[in-house]
PDB file of N, CA and C in Angstrom:
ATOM      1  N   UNK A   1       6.451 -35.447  -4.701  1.00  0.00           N
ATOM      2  CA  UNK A   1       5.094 -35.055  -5.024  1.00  0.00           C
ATOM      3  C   UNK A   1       4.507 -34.216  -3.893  1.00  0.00           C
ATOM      4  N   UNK A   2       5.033 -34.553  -2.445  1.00  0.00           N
ATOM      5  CA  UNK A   2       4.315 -33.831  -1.428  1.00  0.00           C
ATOM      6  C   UNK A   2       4.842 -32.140  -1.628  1.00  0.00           C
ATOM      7  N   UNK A   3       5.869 -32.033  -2.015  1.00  0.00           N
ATOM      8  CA  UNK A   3       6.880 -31.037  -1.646  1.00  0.00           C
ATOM      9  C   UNK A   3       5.897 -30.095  -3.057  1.00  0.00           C
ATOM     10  N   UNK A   4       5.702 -30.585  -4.351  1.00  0.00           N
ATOM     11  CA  UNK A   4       4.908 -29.760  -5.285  1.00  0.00           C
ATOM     12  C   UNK A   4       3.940 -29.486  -4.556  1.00  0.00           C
ATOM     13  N   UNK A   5       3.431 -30.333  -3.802  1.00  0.00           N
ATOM     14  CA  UNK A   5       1.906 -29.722  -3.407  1.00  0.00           C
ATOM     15  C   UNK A   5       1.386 -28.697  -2.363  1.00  0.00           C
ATOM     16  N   UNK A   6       2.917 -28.867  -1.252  1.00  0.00           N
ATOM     17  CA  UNK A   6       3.372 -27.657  -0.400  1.00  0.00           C
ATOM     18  C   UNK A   6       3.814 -27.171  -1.015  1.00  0.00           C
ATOM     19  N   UNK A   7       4.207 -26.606  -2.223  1.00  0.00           N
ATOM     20  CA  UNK A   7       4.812 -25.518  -2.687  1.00  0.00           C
ATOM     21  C   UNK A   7       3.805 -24.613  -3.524  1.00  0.00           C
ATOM     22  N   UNK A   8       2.933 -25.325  -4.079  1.00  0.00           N
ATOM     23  CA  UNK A   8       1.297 -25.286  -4.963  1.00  0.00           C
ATOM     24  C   UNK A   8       0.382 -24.485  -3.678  1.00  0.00           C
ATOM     25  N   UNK A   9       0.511 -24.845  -2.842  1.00  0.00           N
ATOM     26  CA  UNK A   9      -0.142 -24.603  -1.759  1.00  0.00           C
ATOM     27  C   UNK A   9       0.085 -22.901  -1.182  1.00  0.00           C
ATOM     28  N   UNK A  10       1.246 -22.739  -0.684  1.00  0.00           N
ATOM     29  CA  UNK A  10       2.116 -21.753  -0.299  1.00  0.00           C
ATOM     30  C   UNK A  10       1.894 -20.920  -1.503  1.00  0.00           C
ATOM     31  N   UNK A  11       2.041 -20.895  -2.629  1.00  0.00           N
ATOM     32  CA  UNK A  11       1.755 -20.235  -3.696  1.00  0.00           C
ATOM     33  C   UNK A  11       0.726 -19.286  -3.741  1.00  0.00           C
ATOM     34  N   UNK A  12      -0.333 -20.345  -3.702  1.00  0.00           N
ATOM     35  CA  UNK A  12      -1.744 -19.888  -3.756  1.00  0.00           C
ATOM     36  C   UNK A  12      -2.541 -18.794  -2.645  1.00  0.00           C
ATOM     37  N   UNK A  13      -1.752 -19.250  -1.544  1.00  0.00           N
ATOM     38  CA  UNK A  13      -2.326 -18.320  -0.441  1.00  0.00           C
ATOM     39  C   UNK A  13      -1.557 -17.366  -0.203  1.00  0.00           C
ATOM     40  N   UNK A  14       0.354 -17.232  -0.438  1.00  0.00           N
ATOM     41  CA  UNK A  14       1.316 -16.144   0.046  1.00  0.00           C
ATOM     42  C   UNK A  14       0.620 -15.530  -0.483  1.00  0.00           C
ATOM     43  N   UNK A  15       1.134 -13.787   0.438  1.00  0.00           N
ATOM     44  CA  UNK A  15       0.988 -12.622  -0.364  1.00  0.00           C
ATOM     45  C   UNK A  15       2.415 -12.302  -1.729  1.00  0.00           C
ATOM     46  N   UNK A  16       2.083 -12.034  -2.800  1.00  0.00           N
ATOM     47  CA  UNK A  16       3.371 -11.975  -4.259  1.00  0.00           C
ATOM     48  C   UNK A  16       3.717 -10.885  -3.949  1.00  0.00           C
ATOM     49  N   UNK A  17       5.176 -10.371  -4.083  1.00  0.00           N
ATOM     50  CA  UNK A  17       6.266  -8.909  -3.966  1.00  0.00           C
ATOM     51  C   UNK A  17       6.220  -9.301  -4.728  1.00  0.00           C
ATOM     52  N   UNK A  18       6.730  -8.393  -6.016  1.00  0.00           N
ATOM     53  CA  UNK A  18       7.214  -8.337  -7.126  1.00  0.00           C
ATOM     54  C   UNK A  18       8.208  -7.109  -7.337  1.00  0.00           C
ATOM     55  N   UNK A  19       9.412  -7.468  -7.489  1.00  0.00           N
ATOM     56  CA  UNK A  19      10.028  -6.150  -7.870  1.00  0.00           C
ATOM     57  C   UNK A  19      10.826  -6.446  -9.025  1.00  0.00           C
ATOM     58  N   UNK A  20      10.882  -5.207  -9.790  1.00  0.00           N
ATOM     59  CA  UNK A  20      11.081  -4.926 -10.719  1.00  0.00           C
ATOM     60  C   UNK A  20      12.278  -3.624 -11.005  1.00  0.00           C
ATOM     61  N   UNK A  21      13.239  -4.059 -11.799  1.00  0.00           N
ATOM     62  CA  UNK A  21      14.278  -3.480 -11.881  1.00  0.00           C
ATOM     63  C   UNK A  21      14.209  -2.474 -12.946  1.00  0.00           C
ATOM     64  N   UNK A  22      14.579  -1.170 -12.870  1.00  0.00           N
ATOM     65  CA  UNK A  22      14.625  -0.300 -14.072  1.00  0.00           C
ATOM     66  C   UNK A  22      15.690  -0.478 -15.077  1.00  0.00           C
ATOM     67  N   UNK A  23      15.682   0.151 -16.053  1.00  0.00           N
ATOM     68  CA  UNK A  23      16.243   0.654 -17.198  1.00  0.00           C
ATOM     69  C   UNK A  23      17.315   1.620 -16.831  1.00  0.00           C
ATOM     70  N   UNK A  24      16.518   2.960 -16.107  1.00  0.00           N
ATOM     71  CA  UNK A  24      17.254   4.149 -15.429  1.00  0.00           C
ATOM     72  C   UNK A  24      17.709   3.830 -14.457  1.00  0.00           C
ATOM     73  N   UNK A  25      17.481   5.010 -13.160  1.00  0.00           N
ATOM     74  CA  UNK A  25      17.889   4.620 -12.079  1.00  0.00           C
ATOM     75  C   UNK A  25      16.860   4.291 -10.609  1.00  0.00           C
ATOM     76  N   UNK A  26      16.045   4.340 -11.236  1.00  0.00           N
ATOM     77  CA  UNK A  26      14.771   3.629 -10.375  1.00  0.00           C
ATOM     78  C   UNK A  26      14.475   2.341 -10.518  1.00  0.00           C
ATOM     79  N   UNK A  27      13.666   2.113  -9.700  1.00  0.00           N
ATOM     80  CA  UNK A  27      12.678   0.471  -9.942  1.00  0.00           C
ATOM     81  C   UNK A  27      11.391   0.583  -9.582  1.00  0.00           C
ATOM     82  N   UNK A  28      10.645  -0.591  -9.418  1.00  0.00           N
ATOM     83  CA  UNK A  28       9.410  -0.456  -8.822  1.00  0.00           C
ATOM     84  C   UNK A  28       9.273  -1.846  -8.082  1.00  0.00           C
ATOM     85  N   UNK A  29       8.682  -1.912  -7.480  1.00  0.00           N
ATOM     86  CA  UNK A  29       8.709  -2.809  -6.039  1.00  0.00           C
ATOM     87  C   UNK A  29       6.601  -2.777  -6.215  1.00  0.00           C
ATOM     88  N   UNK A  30       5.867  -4.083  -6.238  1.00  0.00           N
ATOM     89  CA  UNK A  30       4.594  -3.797  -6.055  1.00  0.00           C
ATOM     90  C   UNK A  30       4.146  -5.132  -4.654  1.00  0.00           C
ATOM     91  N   UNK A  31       3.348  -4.408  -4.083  1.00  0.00           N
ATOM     92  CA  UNK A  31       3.376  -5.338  -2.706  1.00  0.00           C
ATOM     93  C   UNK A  31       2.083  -5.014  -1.834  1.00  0.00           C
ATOM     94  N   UNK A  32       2.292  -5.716  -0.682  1.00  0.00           N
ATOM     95  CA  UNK A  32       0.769  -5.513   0.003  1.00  0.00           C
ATOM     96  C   UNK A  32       1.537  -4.578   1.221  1.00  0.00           C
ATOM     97  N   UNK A  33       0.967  -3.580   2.131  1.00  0.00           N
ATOM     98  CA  UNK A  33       1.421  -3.512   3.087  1.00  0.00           C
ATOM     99  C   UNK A  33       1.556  -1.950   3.068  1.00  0.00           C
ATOM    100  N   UNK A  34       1.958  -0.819   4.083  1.00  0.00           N
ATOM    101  CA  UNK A  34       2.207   0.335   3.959  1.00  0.00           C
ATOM    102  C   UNK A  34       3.079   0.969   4.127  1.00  0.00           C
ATOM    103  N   UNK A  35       3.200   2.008   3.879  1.00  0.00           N
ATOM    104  CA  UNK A  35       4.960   2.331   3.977  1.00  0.00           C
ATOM    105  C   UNK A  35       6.279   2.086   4.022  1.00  0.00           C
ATOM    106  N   UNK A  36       6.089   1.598   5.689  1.00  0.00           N
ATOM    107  CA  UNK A  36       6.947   1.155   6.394  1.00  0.00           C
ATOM    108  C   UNK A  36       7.529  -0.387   5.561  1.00  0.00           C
ATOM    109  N   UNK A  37       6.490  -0.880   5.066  1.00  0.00           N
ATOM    110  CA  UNK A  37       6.474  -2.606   4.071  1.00  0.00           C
ATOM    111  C   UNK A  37       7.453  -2.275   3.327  1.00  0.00           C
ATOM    112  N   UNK A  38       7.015  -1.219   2.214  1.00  0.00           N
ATOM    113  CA  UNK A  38       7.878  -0.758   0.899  1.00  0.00           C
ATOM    114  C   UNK A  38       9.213  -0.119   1.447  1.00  0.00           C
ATOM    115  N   UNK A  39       9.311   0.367   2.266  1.00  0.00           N
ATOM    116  CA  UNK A  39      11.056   0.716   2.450  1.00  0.00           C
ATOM    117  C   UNK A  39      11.957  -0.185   2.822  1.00  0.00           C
ATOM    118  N   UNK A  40      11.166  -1.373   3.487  1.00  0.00           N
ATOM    119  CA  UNK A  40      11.917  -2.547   3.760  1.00  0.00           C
ATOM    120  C   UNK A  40      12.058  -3.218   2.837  1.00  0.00           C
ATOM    121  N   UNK A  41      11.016  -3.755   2.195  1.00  0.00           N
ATOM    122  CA  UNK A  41      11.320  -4.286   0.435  1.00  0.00           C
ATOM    123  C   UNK A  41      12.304  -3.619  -0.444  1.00  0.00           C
ATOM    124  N   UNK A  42      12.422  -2.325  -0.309  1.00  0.00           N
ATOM    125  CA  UNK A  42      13.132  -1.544  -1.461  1.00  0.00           C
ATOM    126  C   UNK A  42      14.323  -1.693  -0.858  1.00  0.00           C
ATOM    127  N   UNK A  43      14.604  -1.423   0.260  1.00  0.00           N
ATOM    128  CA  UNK A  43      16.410  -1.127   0.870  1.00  0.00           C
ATOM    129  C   UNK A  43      16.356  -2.742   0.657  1.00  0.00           C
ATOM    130  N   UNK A  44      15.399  -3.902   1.429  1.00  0.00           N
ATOM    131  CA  UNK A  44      16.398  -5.282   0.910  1.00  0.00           C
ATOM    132  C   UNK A  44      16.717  -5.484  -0.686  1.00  0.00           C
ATOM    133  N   UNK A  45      16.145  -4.815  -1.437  1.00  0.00           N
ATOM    134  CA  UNK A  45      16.099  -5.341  -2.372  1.00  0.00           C
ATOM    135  C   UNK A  45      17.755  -4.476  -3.229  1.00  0.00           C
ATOM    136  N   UNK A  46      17.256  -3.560  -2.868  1.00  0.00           N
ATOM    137  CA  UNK A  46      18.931  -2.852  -2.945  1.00  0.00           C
ATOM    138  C   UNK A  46      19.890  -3.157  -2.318  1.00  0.00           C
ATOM    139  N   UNK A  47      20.120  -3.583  -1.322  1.00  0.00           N
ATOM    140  CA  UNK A  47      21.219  -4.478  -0.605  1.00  0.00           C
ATOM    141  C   UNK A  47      21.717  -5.776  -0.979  1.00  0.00           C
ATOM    142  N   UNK A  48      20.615  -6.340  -1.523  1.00  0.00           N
ATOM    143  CA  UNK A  48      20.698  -7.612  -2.416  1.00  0.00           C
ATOM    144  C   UNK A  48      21.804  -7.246  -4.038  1.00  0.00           C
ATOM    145  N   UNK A  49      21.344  -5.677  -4.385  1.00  0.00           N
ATOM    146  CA  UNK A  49      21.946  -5.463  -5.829  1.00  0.00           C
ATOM    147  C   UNK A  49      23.336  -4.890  -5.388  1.00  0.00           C
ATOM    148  N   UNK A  50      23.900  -4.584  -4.189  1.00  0.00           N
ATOM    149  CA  UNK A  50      25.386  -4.409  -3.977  1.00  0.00           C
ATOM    150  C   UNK A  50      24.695  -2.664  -3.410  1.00  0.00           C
ATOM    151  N   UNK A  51      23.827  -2.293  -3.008  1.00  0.00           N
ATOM    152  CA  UNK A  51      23.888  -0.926  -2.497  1.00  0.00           C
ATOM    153  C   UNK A  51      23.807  -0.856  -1.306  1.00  0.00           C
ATOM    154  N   UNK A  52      23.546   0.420  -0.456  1.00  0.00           N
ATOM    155  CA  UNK A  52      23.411   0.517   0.918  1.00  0.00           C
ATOM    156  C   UNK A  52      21.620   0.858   1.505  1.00  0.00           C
ATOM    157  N   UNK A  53      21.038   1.583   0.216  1.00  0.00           N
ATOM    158  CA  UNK A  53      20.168   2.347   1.244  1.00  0.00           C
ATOM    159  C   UNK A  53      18.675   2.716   0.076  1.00  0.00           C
ATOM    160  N   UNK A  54      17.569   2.514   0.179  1.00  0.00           N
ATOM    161  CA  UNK A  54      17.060   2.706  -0.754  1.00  0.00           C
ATOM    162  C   UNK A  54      16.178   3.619  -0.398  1.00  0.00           C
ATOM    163  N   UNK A  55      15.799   4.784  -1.556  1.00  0.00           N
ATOM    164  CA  UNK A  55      15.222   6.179  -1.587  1.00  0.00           C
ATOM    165  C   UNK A  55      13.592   5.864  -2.347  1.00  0.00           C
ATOM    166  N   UNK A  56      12.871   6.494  -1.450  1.00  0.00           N
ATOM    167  CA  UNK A  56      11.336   5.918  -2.117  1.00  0.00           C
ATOM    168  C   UNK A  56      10.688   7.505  -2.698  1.00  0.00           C
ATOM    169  N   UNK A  57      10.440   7.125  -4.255  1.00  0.00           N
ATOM    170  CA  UNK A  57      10.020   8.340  -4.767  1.00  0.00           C
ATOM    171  C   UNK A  57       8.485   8.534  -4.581  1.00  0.00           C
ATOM    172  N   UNK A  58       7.575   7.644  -4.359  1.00  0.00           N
ATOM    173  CA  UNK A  58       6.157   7.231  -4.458  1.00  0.00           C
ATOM    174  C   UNK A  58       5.764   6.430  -4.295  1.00  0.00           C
ATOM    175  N   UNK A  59       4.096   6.116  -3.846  1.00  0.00           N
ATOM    176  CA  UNK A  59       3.996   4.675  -3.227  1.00  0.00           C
ATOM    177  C   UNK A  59       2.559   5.117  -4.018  1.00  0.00           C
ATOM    178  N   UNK A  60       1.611   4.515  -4.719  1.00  0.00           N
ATOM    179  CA  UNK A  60       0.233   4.247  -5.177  1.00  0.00           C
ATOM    180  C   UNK A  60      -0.242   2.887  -4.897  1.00  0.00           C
ATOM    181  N   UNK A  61      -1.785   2.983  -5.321  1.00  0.00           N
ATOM    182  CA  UNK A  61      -2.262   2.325  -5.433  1.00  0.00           C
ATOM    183  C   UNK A  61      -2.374   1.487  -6.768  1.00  0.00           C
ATOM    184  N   UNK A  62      -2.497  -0.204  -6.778  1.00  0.00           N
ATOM    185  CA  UNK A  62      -2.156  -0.453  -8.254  1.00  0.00           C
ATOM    186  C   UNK A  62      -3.767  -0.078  -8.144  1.00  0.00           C
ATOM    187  N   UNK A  63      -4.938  -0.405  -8.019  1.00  0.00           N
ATOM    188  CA  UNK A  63      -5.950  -0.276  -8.103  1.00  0.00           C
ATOM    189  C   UNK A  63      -6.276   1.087  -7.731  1.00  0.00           C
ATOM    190  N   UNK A  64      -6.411   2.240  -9.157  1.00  0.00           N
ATOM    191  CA  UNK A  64      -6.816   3.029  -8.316  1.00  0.00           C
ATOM    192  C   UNK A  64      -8.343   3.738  -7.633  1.00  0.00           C
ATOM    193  N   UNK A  65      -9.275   2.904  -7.827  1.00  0.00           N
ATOM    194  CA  UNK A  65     -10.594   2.671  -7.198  1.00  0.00           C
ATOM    195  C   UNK A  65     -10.806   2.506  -5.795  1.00  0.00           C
ATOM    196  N   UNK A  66      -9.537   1.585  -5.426  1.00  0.00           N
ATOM    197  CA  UNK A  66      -9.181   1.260  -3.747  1.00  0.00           C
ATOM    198  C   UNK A  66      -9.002   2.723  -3.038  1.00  0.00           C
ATOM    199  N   UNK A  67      -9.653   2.404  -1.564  1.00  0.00           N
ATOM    200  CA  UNK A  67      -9.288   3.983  -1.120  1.00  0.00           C
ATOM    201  C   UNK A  67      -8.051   3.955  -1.211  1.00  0.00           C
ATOM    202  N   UNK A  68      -7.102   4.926  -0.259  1.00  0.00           N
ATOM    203  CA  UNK A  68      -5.314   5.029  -0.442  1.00  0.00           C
ATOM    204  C   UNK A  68      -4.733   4.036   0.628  1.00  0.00           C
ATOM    205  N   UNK A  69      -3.938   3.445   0.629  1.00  0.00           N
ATOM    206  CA  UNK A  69      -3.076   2.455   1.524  1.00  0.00           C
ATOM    207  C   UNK A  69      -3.640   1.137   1.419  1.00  0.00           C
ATOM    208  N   UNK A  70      -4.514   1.191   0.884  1.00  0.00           N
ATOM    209  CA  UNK A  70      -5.433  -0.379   1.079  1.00  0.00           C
ATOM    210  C   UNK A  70      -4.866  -0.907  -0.535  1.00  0.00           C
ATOM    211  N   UNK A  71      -4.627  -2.773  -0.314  1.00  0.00           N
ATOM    212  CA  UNK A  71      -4.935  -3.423  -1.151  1.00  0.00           C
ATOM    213  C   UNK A  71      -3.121  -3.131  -1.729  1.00  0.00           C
ATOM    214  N   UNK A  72      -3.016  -4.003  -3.070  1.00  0.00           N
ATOM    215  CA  UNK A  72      -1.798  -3.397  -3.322  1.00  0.00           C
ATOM    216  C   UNK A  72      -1.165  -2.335  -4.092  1.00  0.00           C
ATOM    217  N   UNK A  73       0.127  -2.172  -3.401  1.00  0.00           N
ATOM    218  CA  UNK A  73       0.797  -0.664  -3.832  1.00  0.00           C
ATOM    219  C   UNK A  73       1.569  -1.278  -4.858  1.00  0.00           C
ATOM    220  N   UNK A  74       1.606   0.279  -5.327  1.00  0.00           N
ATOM    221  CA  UNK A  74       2.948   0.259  -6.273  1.00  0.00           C
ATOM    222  C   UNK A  74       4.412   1.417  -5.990  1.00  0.00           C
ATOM    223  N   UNK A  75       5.370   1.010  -5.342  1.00  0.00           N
ATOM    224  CA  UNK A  75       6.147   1.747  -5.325  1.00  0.00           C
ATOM    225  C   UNK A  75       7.651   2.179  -6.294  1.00  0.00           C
ATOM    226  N   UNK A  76       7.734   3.270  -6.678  1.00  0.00           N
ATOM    227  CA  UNK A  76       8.850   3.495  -7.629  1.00  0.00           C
ATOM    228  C   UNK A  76      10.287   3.703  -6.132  1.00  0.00           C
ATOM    229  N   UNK A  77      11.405   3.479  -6.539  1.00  0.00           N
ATOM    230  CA  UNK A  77      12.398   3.964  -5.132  1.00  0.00           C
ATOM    231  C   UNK A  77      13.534   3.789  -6.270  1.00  0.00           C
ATOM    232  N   UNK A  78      14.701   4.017  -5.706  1.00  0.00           N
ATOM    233  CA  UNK A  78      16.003   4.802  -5.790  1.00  0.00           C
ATOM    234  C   UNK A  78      16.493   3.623  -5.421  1.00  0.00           C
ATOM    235  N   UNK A  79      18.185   3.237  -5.865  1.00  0.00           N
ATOM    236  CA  UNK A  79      19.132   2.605  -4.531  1.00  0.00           C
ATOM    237  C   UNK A  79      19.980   3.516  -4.287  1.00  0.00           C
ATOM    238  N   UNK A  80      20.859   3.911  -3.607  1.00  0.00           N
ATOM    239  CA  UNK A  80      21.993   4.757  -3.303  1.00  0.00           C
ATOM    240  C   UNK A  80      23.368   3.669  -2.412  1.00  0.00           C
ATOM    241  N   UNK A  81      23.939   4.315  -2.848  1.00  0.00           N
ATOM    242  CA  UNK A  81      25.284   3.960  -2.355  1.00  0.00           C
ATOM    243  C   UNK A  81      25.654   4.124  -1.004  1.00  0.00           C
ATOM    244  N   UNK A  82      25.197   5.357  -0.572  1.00  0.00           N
ATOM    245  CA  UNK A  82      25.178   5.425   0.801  1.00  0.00           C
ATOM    246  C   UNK A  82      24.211   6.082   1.708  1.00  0.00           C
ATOM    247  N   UNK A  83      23.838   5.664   3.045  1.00  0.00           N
ATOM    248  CA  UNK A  83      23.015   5.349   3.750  1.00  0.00           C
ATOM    249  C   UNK A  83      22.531   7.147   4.061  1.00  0.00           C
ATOM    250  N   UNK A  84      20.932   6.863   3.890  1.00  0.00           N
ATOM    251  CA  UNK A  84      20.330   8.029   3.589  1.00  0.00           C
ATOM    252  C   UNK A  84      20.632   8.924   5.033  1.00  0.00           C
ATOM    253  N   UNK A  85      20.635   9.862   5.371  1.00  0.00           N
ATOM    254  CA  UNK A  85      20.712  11.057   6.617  1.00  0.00           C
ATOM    255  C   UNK A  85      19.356  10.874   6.916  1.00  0.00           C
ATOM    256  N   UNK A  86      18.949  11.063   8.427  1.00  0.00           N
ATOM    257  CA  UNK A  86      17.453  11.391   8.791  1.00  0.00           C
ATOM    258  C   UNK A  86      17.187  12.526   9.118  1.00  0.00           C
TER     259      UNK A  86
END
């Protein structure tokens, strides 16, 4: 019972990632945080699906009333096979 209620708890206050897998060859990843947040979400999340390196096509706002970077994003990204060039 304690363990539901730390978990009820943790729930309520974490910040939620949500990612979301495409159809094609994109996804979308929605999260709190800027940039730098979403490329780390997207490459783990592609590393998790057997890839190397993940390509970010766009980052919005889900709210788009919020100024830009604030509150949460929505990002579309790529996975690739191999590790992007800088």
């Amino acid at each position: 019972m304690k363990n539901i209620a730390l978990l009820a708890a943790c729930a309520l206050l974490c910040a939620c990632t949500t990612v979301k897998i495409g159809k094609g060859d994109t996804s979308i990843i929605e999260h709190e945080g800027g940039a730098d947040v979403a490329k780390d979400l997207a490459t783990r999340a592609c590393q998790k699906a057997g890839q190397q390196s993940a390509e970010i096509i766009s980052t919005v706002n889900k709210d788009p009333k919020a100024p830009p970077g604030t509150g949460k994003q929505v990002t579309t990204f790529r996975c690739s096979a191999a590790e992007r060039q800088k």
